[in-house]
C-alpha atoms as a PDB file:
ATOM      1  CA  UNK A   1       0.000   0.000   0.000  1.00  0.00           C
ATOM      2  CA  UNK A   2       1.135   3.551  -0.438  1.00  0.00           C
ATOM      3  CA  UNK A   3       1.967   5.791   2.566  1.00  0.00           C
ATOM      4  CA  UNK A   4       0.860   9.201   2.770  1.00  0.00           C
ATOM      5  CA  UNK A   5       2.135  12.483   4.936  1.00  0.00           C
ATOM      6  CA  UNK A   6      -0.218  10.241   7.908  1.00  0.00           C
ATOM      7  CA  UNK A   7       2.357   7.995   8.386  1.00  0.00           C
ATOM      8  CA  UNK A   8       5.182  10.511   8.997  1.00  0.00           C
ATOM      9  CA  UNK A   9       5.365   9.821  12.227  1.00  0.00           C
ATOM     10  CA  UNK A  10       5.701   6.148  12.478  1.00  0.00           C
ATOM     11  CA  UNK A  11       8.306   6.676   9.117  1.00  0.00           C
ATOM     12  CA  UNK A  12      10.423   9.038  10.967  1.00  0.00           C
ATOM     13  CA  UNK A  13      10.722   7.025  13.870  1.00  0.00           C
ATOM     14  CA  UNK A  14      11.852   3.774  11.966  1.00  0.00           C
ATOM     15  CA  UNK A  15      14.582   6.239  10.232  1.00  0.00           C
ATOM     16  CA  UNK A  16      15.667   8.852  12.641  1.00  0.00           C
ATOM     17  CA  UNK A  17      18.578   6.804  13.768  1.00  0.00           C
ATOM     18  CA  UNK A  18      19.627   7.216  10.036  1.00  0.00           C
ATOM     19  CA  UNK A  19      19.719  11.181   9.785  1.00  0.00           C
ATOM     20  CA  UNK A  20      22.843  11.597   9.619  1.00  0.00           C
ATOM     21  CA  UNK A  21      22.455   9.894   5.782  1.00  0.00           C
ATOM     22  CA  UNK A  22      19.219  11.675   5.612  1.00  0.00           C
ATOM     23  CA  UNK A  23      20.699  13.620   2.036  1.00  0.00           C
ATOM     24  CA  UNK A  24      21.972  10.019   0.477  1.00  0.00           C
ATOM     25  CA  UNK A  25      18.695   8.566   1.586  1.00  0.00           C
ATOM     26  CA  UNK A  26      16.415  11.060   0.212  1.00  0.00           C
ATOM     27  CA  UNK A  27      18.059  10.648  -2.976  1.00  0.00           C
ATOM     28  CA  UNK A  28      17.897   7.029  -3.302  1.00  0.00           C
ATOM     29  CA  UNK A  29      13.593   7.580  -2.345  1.00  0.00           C
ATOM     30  CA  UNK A  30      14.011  10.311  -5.366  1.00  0.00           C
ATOM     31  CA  UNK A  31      13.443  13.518  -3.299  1.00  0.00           C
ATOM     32  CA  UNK A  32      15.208  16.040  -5.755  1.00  0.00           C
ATOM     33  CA  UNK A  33      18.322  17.125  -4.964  1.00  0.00           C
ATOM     34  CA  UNK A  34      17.399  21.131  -5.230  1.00  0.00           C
ATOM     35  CA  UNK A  35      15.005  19.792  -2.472  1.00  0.00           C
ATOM     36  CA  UNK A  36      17.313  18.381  -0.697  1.00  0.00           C
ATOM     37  CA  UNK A  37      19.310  21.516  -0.661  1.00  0.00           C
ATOM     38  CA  UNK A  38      17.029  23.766   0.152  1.00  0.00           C
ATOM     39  CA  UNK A  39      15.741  21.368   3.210  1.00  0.00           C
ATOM     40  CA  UNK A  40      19.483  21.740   4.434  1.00  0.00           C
ATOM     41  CA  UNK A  41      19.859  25.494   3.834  1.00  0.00           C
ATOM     42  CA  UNK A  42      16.572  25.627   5.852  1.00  0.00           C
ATOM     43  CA  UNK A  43      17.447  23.107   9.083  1.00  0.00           C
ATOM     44  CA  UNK A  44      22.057  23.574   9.173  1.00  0.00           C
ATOM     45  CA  UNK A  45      23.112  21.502  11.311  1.00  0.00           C
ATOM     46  CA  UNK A  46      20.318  19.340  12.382  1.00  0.00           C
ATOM     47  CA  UNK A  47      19.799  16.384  10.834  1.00  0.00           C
ATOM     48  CA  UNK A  48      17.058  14.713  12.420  1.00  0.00           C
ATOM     49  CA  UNK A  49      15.047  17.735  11.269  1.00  0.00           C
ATOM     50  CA  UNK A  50      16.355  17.197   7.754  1.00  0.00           C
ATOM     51  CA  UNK A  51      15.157  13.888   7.832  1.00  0.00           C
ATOM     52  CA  UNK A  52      11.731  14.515   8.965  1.00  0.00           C
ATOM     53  CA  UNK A  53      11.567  17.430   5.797  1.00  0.00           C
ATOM     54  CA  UNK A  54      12.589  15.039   3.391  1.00  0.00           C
ATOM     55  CA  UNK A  55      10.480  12.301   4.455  1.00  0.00           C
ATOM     56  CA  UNK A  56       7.454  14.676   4.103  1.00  0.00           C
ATOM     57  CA  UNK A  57       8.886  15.445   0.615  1.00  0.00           C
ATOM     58  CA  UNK A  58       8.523  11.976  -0.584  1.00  0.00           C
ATOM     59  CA  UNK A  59       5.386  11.195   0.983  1.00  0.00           C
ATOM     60  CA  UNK A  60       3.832  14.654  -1.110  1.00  0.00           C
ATOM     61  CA  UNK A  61       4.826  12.551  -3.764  1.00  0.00           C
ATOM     62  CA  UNK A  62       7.542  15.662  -5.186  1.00  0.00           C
ATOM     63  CA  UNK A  63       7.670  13.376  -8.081  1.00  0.00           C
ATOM     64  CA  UNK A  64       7.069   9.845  -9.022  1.00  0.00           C
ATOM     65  CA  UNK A  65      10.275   8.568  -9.241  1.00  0.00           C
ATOM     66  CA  UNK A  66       9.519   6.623  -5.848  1.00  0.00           C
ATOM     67  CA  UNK A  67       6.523   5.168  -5.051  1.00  0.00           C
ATOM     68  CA  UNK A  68       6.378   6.105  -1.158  1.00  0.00           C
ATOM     69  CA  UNK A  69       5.740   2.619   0.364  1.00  0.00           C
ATOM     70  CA  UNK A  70       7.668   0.342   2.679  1.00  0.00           C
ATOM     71  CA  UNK A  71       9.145  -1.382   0.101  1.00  0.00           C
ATOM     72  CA  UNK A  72      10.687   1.818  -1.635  1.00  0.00           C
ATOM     73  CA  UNK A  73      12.243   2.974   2.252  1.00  0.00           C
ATOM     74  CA  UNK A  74      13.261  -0.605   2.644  1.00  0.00           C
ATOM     75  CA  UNK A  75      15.481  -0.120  -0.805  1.00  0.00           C
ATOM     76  CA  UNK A  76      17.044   3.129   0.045  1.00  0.00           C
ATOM     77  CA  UNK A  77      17.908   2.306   3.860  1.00  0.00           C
ATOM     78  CA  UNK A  78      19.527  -1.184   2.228  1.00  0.00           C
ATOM     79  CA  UNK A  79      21.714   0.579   0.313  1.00  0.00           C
ATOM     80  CA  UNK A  80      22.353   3.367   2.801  1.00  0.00           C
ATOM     81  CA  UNK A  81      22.708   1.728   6.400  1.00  0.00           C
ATOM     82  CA  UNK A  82      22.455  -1.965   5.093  1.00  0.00           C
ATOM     83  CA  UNK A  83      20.442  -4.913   4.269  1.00  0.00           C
ATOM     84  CA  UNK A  84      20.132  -6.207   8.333  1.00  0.00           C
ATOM     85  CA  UNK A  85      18.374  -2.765   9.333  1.00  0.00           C
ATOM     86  CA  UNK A  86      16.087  -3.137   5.924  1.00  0.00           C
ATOM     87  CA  UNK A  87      15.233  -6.256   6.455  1.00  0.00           C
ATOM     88  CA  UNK A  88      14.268  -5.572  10.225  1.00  0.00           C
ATOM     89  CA  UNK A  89      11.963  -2.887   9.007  1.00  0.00           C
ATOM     90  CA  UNK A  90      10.580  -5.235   5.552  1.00  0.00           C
ATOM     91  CA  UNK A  91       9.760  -7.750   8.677  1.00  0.00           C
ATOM     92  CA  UNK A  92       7.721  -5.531  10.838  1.00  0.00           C
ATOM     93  CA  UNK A  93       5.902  -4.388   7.708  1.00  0.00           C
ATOM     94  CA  UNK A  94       5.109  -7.364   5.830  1.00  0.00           C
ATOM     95  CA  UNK A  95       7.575  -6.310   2.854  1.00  0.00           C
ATOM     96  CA  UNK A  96       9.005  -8.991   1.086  1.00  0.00           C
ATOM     97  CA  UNK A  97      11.515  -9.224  -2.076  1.00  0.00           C
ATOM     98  CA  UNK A  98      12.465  -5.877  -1.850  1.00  0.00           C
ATOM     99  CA  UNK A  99      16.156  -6.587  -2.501  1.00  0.00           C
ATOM    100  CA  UNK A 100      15.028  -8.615  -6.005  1.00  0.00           C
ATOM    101  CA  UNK A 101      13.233  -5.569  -6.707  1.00  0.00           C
ATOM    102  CA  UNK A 102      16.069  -3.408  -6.664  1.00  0.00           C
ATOM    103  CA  UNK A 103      18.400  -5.485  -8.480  1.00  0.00           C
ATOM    104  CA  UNK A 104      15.992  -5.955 -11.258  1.00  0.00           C
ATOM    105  CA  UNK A 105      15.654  -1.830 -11.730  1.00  0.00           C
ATOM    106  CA  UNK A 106      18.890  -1.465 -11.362  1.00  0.00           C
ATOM    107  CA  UNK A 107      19.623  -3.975 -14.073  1.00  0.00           C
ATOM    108  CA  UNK A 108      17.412  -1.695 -16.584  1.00  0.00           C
ATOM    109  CA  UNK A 109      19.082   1.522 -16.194  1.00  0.00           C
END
């Protein structure tokens, strides 16, 4: 299912242990990086904060290179902070395959 800006909350907590790759994450969920520089212009030095921007970004659906659901979170934090912390998350959240997934759109760029 797709998440909205409702699920913020419960998305920020799962990834505020992250922020300080809050910049390389919100690229990998497609969060633009003009976006992603304003966000840090706007919050210096604080990254937690940065996170929580950009994670409202991407669930306003900024564009649609990233569908915001688990599964699309799950791929960015794998290649950010590692498969063991995505797969913890993809577990509590019933997402499965989300490493094939990746590997097969990586495969067609």
């Amino acid at each position: 299912p797709l998440l909205g800006i409702n699920d913020l909350n419960d998305i920020f907590q799962e990834c505020k242990q992250f922020s300080a790759k809050w910049d390389m994450i919100g690229l990998n969920l497609g969060v633009a990086s003009t976006t992603i520089a304003i966000i840090n212009r706007n919050n210096p030095n604080n990254c937690e904060q940065c996170m929580y921007h950009m994670l409202a970004k991407w669930l306003q659906r900024e564009n649609e290179k990233c569908v915001p659901n688990w599964r699309s979170l799950c791929q960015s934090l794998c290649a950010e902070v590692g498969k063991s912390t995505a797969d913890q998350i993809a577990e509590k959240y019933y997402v499965t395959d989300y490493s094939e997934e990746k590997e097969l759109n990586d495969k067609e760029k």
